[in-house]
C-alpha atoms as a PDB file:
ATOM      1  CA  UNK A   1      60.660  51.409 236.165  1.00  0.00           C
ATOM      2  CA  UNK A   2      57.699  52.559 238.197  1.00  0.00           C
ATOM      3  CA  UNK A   3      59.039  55.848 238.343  1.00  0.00           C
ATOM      4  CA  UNK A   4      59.382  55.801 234.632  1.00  0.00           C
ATOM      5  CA  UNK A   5      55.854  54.175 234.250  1.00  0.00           C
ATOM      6  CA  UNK A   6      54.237  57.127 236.572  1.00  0.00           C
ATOM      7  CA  UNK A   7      55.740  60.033 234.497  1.00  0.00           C
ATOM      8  CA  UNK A   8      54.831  58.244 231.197  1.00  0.00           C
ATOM      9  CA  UNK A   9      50.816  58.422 232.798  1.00  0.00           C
ATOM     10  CA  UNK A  10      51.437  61.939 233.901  1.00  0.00           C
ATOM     11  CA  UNK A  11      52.512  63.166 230.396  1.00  0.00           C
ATOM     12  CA  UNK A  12      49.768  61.630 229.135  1.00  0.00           C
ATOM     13  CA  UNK A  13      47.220  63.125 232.104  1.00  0.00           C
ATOM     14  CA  UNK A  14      48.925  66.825 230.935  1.00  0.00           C
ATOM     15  CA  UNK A  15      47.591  66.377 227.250  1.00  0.00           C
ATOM     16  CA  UNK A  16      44.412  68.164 226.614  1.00  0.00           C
ATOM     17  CA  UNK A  17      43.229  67.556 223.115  1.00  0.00           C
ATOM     18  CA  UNK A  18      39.468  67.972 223.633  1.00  0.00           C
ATOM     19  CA  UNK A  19      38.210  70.878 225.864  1.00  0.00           C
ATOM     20  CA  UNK A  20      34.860  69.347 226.363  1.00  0.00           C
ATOM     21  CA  UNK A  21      36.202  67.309 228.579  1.00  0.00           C
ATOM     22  CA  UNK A  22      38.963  69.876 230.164  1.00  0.00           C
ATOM     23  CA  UNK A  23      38.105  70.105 233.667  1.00  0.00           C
ATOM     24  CA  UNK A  24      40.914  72.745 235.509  1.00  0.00           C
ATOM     25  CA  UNK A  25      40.852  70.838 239.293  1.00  0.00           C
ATOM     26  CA  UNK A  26      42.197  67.516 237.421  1.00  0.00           C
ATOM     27  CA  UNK A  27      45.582  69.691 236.791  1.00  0.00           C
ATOM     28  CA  UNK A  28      46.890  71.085 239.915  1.00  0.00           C
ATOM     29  CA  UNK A  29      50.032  73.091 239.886  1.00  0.00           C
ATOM     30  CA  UNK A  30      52.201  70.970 242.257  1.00  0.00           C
ATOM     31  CA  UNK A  31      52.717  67.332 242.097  1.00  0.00           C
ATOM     32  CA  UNK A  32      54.503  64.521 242.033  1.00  0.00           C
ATOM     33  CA  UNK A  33      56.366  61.338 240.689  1.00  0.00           C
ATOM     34  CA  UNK A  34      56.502  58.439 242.829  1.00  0.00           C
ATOM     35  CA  UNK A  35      60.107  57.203 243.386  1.00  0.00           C
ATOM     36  CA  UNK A  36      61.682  60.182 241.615  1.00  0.00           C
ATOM     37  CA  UNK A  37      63.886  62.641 243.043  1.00  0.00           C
ATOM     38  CA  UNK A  38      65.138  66.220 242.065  1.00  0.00           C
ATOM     39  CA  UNK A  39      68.615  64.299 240.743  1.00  0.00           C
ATOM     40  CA  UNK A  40      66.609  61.474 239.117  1.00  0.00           C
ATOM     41  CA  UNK A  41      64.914  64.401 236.994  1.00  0.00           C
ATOM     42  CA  UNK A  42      67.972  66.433 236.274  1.00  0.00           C
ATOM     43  CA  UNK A  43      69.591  62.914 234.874  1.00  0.00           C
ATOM     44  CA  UNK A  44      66.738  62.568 232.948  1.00  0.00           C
ATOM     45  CA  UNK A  45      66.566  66.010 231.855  1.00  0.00           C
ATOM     46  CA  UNK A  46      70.519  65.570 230.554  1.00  0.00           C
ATOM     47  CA  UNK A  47      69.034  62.556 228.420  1.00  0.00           C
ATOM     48  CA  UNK A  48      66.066  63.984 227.238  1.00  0.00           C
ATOM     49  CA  UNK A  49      68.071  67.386 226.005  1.00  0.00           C
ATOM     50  CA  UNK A  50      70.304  65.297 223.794  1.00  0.00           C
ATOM     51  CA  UNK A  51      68.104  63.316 222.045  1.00  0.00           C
ATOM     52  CA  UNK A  52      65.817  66.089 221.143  1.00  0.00           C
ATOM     53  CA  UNK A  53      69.322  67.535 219.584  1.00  0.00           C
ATOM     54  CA  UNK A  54      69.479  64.658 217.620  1.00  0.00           C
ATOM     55  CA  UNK A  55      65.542  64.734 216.489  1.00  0.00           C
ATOM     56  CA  UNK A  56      66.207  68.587 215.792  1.00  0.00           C
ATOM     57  CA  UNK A  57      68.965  68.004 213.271  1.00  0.00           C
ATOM     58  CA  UNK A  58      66.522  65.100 211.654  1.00  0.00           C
ATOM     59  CA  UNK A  59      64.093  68.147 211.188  1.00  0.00           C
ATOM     60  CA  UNK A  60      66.643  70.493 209.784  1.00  0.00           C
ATOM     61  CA  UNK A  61      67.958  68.037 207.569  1.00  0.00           C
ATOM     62  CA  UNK A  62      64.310  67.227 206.499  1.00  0.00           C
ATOM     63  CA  UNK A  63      63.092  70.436 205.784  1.00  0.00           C
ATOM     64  CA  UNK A  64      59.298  69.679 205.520  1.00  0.00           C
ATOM     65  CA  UNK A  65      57.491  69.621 208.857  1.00  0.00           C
ATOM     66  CA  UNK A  66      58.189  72.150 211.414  1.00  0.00           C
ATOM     67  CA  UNK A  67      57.635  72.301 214.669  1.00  0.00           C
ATOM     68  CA  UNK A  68      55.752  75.451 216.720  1.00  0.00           C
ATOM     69  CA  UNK A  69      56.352  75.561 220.958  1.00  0.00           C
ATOM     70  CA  UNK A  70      53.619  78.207 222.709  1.00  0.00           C
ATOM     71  CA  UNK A  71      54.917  78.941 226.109  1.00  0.00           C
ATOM     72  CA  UNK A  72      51.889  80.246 228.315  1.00  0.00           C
ATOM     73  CA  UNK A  73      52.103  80.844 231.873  1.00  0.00           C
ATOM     74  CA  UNK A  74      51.248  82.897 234.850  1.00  0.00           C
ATOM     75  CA  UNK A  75      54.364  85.707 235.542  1.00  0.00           C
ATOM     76  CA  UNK A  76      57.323  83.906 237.373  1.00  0.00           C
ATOM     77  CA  UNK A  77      56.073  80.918 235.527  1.00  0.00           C
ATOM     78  CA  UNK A  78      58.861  79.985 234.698  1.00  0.00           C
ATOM     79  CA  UNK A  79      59.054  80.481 230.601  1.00  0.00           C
ATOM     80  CA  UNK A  80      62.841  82.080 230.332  1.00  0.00           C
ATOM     81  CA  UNK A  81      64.415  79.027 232.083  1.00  0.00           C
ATOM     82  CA  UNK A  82      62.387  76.571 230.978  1.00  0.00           C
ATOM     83  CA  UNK A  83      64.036  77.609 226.955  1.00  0.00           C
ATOM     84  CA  UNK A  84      67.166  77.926 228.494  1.00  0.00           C
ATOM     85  CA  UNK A  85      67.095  74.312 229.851  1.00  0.00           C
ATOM     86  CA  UNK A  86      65.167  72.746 227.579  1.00  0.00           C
ATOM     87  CA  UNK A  87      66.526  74.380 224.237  1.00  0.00           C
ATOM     88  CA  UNK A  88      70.099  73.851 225.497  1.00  0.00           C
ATOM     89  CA  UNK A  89      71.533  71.642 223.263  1.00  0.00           C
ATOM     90  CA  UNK A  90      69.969  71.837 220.016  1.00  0.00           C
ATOM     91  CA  UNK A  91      71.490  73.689 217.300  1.00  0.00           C
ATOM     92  CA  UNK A  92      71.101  77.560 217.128  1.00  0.00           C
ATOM     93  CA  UNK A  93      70.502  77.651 213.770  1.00  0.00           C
ATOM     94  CA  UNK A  94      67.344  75.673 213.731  1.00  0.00           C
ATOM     95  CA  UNK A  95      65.528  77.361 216.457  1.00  0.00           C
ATOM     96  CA  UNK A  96      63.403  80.493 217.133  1.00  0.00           C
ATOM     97  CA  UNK A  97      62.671  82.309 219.752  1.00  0.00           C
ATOM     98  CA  UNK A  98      60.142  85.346 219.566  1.00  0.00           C
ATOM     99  CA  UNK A  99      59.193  86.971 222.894  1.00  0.00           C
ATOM    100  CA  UNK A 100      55.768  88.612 222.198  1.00  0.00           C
ATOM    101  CA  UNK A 101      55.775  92.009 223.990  1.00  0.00           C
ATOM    102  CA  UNK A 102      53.285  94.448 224.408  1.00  0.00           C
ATOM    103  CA  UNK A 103      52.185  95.752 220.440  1.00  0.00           C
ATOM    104  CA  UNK A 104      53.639  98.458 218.845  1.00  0.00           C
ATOM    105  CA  UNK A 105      51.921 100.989 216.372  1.00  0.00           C
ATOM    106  CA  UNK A 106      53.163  98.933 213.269  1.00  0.00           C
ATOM    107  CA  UNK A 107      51.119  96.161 215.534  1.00  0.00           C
ATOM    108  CA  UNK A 108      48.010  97.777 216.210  1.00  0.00           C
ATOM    109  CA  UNK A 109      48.251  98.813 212.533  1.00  0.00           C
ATOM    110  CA  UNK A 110      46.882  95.340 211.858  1.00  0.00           C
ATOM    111  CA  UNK A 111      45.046  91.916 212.825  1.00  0.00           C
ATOM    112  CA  UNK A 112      45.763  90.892 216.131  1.00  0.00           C
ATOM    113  CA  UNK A 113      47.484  87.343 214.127  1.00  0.00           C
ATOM    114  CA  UNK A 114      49.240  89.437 211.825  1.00  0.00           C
ATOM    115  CA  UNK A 115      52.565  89.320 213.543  1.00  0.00           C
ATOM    116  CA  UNK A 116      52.295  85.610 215.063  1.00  0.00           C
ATOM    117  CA  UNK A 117      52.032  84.317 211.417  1.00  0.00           C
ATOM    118  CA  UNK A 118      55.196  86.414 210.680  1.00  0.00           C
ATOM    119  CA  UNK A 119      56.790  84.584 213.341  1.00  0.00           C
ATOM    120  CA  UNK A 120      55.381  80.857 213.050  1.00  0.00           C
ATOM    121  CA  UNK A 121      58.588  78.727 211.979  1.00  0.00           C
ATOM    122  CA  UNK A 122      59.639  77.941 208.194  1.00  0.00           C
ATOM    123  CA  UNK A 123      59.595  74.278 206.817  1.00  0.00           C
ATOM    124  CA  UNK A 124      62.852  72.549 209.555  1.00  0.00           C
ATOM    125  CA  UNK A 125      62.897  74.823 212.228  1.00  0.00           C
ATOM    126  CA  UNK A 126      61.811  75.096 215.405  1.00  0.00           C
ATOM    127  CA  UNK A 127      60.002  78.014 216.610  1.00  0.00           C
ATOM    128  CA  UNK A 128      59.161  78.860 220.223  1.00  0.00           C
ATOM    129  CA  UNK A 129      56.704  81.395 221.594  1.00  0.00           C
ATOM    130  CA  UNK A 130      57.375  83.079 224.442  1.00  0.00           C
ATOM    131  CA  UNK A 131      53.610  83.953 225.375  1.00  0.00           C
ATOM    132  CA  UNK A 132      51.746  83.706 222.054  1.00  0.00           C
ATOM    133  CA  UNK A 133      48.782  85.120 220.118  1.00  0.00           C
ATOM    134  CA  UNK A 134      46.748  83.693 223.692  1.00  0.00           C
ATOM    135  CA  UNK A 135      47.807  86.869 225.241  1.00  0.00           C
ATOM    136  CA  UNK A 136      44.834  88.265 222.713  1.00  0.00           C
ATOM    137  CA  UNK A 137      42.398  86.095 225.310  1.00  0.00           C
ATOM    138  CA  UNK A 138      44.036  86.257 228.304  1.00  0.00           C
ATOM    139  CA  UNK A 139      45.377  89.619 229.162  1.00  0.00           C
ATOM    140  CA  UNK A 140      43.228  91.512 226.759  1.00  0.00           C
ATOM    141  CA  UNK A 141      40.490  89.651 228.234  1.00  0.00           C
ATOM    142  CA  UNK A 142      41.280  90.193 231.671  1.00  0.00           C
ATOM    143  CA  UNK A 143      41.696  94.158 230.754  1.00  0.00           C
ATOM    144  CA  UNK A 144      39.418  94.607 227.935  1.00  0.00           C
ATOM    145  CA  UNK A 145      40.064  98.344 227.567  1.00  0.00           C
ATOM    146  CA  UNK A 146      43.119  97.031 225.582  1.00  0.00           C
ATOM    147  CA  UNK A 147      40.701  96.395 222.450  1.00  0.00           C
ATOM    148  CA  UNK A 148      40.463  99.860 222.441  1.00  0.00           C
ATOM    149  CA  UNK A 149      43.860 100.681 221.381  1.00  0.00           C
ATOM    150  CA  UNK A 150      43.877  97.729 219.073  1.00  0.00           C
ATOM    151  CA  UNK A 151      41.534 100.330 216.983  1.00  0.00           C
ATOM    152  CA  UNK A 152      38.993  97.283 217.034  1.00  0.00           C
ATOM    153  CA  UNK A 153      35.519  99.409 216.061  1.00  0.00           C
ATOM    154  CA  UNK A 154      33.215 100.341 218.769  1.00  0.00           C
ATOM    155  CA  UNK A 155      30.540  98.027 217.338  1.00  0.00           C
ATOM    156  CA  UNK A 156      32.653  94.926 217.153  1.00  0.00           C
ATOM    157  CA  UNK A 157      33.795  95.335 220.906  1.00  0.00           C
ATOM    158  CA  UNK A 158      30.602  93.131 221.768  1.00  0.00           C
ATOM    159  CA  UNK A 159      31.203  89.856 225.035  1.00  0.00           C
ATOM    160  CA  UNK A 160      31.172  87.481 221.391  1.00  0.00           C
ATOM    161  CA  UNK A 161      34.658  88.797 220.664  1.00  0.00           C
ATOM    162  CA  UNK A 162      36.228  86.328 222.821  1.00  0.00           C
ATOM    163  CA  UNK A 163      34.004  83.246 220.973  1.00  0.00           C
ATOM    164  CA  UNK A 164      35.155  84.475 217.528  1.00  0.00           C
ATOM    165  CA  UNK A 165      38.813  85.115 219.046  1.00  0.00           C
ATOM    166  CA  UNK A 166      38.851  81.514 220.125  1.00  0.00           C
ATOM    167  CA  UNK A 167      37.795  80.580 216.265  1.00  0.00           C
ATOM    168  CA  UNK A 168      39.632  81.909 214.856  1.00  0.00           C
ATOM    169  CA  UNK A 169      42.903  80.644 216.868  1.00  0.00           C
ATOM    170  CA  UNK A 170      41.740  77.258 216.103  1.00  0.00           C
ATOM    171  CA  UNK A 171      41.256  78.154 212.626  1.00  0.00           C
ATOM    172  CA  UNK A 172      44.899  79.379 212.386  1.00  0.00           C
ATOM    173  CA  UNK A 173      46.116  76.189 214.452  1.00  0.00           C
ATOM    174  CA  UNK A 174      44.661  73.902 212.233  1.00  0.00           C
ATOM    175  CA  UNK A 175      45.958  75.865 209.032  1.00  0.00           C
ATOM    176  CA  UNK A 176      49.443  75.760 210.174  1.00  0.00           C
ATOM    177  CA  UNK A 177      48.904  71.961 211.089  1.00  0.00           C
ATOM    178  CA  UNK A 178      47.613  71.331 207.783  1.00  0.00           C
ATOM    179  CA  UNK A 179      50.912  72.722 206.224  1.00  0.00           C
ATOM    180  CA  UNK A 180      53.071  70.591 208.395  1.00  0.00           C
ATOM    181  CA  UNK A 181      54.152  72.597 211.799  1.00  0.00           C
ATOM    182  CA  UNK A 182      53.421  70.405 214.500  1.00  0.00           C
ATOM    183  CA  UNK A 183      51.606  72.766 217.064  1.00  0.00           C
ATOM    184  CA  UNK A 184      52.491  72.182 220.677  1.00  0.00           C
ATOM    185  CA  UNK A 185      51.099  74.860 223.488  1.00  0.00           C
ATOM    186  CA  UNK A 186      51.809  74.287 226.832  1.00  0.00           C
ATOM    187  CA  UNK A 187      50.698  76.279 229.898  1.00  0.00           C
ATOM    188  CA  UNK A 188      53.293  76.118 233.370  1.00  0.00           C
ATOM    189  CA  UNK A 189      50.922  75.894 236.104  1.00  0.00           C
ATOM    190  CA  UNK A 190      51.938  77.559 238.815  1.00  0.00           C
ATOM    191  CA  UNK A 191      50.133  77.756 242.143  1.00  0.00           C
ATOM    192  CA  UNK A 192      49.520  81.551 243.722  1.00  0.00           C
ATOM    193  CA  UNK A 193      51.301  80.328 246.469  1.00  0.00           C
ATOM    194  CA  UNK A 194      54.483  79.469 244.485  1.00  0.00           C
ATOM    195  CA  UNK A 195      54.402  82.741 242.228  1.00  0.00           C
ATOM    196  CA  UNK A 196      54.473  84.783 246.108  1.00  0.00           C
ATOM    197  CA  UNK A 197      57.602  82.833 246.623  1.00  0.00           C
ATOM    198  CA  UNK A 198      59.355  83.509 243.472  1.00  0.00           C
ATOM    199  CA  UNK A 199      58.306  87.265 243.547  1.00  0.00           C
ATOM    200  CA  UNK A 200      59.987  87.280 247.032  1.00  0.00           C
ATOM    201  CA  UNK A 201      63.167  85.819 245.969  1.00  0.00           C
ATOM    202  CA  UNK A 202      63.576  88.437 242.763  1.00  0.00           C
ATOM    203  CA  UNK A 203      63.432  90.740 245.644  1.00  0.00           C
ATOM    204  CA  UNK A 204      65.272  89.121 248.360  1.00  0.00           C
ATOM    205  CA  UNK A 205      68.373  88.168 245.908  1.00  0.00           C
ATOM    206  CA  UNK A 206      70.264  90.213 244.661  1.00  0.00           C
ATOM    207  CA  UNK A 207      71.418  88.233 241.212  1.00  0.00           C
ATOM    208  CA  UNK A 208      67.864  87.909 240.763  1.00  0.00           C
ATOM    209  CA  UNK A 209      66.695  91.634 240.766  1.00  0.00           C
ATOM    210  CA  UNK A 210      66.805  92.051 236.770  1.00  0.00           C
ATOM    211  CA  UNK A 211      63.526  89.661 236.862  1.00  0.00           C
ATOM    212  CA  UNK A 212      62.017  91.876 239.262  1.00  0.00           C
ATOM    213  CA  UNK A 213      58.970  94.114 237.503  1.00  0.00           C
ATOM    214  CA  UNK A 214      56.542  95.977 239.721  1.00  0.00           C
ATOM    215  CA  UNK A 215      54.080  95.573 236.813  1.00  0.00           C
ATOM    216  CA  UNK A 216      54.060  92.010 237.261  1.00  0.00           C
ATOM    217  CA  UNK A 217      53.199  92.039 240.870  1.00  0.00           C
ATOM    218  CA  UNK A 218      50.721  94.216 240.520  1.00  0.00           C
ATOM    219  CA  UNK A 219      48.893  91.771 237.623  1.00  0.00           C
ATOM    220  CA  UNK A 220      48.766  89.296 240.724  1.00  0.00           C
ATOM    221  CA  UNK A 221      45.774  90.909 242.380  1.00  0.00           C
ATOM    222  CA  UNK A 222      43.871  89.409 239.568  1.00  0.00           C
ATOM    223  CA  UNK A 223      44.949  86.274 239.588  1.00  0.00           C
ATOM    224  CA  UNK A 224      41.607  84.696 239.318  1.00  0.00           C
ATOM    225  CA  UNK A 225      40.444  86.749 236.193  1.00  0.00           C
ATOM    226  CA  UNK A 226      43.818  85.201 234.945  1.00  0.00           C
ATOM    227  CA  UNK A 227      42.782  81.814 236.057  1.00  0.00           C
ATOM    228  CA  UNK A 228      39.342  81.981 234.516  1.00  0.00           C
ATOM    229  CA  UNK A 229      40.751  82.924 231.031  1.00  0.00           C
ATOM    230  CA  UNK A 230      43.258  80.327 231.091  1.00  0.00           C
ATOM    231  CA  UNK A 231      40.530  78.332 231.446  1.00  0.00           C
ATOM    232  CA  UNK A 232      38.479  79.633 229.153  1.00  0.00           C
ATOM    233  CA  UNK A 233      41.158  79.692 226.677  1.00  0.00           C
ATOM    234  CA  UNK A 234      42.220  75.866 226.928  1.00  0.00           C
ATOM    235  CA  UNK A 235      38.593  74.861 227.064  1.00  0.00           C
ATOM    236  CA  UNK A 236      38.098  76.352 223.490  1.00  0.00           C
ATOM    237  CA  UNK A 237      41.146  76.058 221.818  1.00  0.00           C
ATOM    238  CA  UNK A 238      42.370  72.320 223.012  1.00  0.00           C
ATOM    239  CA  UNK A 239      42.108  70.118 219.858  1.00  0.00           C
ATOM    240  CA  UNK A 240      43.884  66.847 218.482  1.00  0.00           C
ATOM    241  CA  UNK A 241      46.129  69.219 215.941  1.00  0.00           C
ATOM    242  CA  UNK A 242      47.293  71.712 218.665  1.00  0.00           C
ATOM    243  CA  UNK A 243      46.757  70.116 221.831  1.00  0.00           C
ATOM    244  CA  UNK A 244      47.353  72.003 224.981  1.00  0.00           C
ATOM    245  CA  UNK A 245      49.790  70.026 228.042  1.00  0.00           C
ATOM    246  CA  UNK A 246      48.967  71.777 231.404  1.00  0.00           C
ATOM    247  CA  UNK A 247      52.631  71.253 233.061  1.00  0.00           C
ATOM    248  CA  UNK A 248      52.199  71.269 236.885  1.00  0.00           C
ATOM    249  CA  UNK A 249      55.241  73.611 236.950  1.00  0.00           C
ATOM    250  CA  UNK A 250      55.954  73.984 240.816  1.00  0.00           C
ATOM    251  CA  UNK A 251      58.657  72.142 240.583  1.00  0.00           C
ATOM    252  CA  UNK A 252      61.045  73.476 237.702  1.00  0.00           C
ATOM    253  CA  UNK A 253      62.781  70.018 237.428  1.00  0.00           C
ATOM    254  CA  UNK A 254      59.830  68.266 236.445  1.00  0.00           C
ATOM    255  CA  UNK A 255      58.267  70.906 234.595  1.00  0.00           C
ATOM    256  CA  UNK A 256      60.990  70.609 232.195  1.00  0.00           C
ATOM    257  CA  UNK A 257      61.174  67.018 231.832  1.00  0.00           C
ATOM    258  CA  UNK A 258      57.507  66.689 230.898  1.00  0.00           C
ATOM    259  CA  UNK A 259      58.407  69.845 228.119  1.00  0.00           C
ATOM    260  CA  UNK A 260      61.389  67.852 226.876  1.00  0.00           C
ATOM    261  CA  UNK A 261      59.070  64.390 226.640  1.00  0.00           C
ATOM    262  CA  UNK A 262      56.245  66.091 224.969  1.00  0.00           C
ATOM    263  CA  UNK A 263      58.390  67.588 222.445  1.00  0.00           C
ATOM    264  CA  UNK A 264      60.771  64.776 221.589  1.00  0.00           C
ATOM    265  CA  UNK A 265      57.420  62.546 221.652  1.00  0.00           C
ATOM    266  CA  UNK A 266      56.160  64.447 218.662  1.00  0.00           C
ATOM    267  CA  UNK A 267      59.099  64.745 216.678  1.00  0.00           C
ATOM    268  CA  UNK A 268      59.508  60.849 216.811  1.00  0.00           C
ATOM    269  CA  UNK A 269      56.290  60.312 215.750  1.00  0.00           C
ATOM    270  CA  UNK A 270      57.046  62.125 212.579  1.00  0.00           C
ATOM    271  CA  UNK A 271      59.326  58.717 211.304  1.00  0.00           C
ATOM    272  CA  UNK A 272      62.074  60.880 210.050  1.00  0.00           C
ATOM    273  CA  UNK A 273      64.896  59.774 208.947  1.00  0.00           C
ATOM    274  CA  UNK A 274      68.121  61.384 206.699  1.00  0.00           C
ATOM    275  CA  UNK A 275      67.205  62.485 203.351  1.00  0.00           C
ATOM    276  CA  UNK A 276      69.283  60.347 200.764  1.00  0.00           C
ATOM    277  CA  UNK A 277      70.429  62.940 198.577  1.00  0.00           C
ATOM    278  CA  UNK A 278      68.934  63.401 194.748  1.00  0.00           C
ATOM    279  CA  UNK A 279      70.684  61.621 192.275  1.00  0.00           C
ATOM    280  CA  UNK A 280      72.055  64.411 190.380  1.00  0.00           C
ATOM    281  CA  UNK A 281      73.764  65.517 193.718  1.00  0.00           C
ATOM    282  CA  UNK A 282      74.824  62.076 194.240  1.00  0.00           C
ATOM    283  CA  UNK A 283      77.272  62.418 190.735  1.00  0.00           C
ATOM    284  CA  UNK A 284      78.406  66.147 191.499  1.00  0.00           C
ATOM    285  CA  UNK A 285      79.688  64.313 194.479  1.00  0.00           C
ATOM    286  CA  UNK A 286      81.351  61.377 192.593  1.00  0.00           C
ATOM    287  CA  UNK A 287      83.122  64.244 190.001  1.00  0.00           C
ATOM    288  CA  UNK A 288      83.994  66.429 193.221  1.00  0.00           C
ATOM    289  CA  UNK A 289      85.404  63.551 195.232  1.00  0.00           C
ATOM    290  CA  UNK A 290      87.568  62.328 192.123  1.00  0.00           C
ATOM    291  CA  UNK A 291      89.467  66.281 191.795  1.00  0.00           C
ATOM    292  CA  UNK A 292      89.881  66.344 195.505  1.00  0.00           C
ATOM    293  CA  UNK A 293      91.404  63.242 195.862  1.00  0.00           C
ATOM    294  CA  UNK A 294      93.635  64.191 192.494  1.00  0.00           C
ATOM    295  CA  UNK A 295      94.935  67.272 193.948  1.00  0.00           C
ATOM    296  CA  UNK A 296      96.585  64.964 196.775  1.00  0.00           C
ATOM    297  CA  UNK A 297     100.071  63.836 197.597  1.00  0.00           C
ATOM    298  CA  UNK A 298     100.717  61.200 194.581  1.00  0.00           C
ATOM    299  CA  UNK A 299     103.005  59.261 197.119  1.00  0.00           C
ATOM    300  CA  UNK A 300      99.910  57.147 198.438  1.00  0.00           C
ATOM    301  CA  UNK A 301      97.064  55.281 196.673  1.00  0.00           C
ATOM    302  CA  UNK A 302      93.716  56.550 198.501  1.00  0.00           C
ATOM    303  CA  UNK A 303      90.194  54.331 198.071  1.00  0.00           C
ATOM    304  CA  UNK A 304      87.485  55.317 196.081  1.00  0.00           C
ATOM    305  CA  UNK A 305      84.500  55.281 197.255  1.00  0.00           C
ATOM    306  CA  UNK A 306      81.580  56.018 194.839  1.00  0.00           C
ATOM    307  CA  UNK A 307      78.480  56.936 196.235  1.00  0.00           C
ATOM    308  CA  UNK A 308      75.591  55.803 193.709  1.00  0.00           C
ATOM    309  CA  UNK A 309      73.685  53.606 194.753  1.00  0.00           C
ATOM    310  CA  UNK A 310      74.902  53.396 198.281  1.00  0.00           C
ATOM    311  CA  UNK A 311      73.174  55.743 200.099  1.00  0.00           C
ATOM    312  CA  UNK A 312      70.605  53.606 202.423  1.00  0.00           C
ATOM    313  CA  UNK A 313      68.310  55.686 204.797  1.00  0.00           C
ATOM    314  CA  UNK A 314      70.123  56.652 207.883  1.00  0.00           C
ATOM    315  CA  UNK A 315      67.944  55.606 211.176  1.00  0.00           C
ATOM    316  CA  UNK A 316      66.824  57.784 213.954  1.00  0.00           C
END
């Protein structure tokens, strides 16, 4: 139970919902749950991955909200697994994954939100981004020559661009709120210390070496520009509609359990339940039951079930 009571205030610790008050030494990269082990979090992690299947067909089924997963972190963060672990249960059908790359000319063609809108999730699914529309604030902030190719016009390429970037992502967060996605953006914190290691093993092993990108190590010698516009970034962007959860992600295991809780934590507190179906439906399947069941062996009487009124609200 304490362990269990010690996550619960961790989870809570991770949620950033007003950057005022977001101070980046309160979330360190590497920590801790008292009395729980690697194989307590993997059980819970088994627990946690099967209920959000269960939330995820609720969604589906319900077809208004939505739900939108931003996946931020430093390279070797640890984004690819944690889908792979988290997302491994629910149905394929209901979930989408769109890995934002470096622009293309169709791209650069427009708005810098232009193709994250594209992307954001239709009314039941669930959408995951892995990076997001913060890479316009984070990596085009830490190399600003970037805007340049983004055709952004020499006299708009002023230090406010990164005041009215954060804008207008809050803008767009709260829009897509507004029309039912439930905006979730979470940030793996990894220490510098911890990416060195996992840069060493992509080299060191050799089932790993596909990971390996010379690119990426080379991004680490600015790991403090990166760390200031993360900072930056949650500061201005955190709000109650699309909160940011800083995940101390040294340790995978946990990492993913606080994912899984956030998530299924928001999709409960939607109250959904299955639909009961519209009346009209409700007869078709009355008349359809009645010709299946007639086109059966005649040698034994089968029930009938009708379905009108008999349809109570199924429970989560």
């Amino acid at each position: 139970m304490a362990a269990h009571a010690d996550l619960k205030a961790l989870l809570a610790h991770c949620r950033v919902e007003n950057g005022d008050h977001f101070h980046p030494a309160d979330h360190p990269a590497r920590t801790a749950v008292a009395g729980m082990s690697k194989a307590d979090g993997k059980h819970l992690l088994r627990h946690g991955v099967k209920r959000l299947a269960e939330l995820q067909s609720l969604l589906y089924a319900n077809g208004t909200w939505s739900l939108l997963v931003a996946l931020q972190a430093m390279d070797a963060g640890g984004k690819d697994g944690m889908i792979k672990h988290v997302m491994s249960g629910v149905n394929p059908q209901g979930v989408t994954v769109t890995s934002f790359k470096q622009p293309g000319p169709v791209e650069l063609a427009h708005d810098y939100l232009w193709r994250v809108h594209l992307a954001a999730p239709s009314c039941g699914r669930i959408g995951i981004f892995n990076r997001s529309h913060y890479e316009e604030v984070l990596v085009t902030r830490v190399h600003p020559e970037l805007l340049v190719r983004q055709k952004i016009p020499t006299a708009l390429r002023t230090s406010a661009i990164w005041d009215e970037r954060y804008r207008d992502i809050r803008h767009f967060e709260q829009y897509l709120s507004g029309q039912g996605t439930v905006v979730l953006k979470f940030f793996l914190n990894i220490s510098k210390e911890e990416q060195r290691k996992r840069f060493l093993q992509r080299i060191d092993e050799d089932d790993k070496h596909w990971k390996f990108s010379a690119a990426d190590a080379r991004e680490r010698e600015y790991w403090d520009e990166y760390q200031h516009a993360y900072h930056e970034a949650i500061r201005h962007t955190a709000q109650p509609c699309a909160p940011w959860i800083v995940i101390p992600a040294d340790r995978k295991w946990l990492a993913r359990i606080l994912v899984v809780e956030t998530i299924i934590q928001a999709l409960e507190s939607l109250n959904m339940a299955i639909p009961d179906p519209a009346p009209d439906i409700i007869r078709q399947m009355d008349d359809i039951r009645a010709k299946l069941e007639a086109e059966g062996p005649k040698d034994r009487p089968r029930p009938t079930r009708h379905l009108a009124g008999n349809t109570g609200k199924g429970t989560r």
